[in-house]
Protein backbone atom coordinates (compact mmCIF):
# COMPACT_ATOMS: atom_id res chain seq x y z
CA UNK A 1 -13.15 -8.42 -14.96
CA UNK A 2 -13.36 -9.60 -11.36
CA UNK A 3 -13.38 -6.11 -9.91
CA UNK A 4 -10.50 -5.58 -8.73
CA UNK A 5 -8.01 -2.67 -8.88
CA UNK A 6 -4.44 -1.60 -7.36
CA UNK A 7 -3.73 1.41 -6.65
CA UNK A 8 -0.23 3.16 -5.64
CA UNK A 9 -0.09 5.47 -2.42
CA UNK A 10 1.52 6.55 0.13
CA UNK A 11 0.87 5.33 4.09
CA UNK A 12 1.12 8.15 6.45
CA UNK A 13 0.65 5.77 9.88
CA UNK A 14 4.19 7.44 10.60
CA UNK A 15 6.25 10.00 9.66
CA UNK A 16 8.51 7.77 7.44
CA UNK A 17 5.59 7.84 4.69
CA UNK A 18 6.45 4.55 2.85
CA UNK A 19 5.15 4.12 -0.40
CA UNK A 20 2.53 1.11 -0.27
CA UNK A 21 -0.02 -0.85 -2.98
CA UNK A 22 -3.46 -0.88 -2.04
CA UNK A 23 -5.73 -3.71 -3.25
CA UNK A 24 -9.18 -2.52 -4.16
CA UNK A 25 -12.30 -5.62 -4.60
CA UNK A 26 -15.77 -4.14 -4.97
CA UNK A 27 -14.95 -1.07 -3.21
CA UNK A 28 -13.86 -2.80 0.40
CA UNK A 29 -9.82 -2.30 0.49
CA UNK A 30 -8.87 -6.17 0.88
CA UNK A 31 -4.74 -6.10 0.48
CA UNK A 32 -1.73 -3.16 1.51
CA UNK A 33 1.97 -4.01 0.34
CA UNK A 34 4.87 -2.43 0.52
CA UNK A 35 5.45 -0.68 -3.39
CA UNK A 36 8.75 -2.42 -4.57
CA UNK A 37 9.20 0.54 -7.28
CA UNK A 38 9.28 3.15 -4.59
CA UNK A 39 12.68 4.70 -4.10
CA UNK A 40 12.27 6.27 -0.84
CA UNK A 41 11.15 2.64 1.27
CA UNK A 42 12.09 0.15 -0.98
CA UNK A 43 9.58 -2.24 -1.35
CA UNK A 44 10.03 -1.76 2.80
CA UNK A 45 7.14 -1.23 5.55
CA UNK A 46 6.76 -1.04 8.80
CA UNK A 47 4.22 -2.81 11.13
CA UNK A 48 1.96 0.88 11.30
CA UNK A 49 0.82 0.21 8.04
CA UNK A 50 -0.88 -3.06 8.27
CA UNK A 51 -2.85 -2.24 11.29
C-alpha cells in the first residue's frame, strides 16, 4: 500500500457546498476533485475550491 486514501466531502469555500474528493498521501492532502457521483454539483466545482 502506497499510503494513500480518498476521501468524499463536501467544500464549503462558498455557499453552493459542492461535493468534492479529497486525496490523502501520508497525511499531507495532495489532490481535491470535483465528486462525479454527487447529485447536487455534478461532478462540477468552482474555482473557491482549489485555492
Amino acid at each position: 500500500m502506497d499510503g494513500t486514501i480518498q476521501y468524499k466531502s463536501t467544500c464549503r469555500s462558498c455557499h453552493g457546498g459542492c461535493g468534492a474528493v479529497l486525496t490523502v498521501k501520508d497525511n499531507t492532502l495532495v489532490k481535491m476533485a470535483p465528486d462525479k457521483a454527487s447529485p447536487f454539483s455534478r461532478e462540477y466545482m468552482c474555482v473557491r475550491g482549489f485555492v
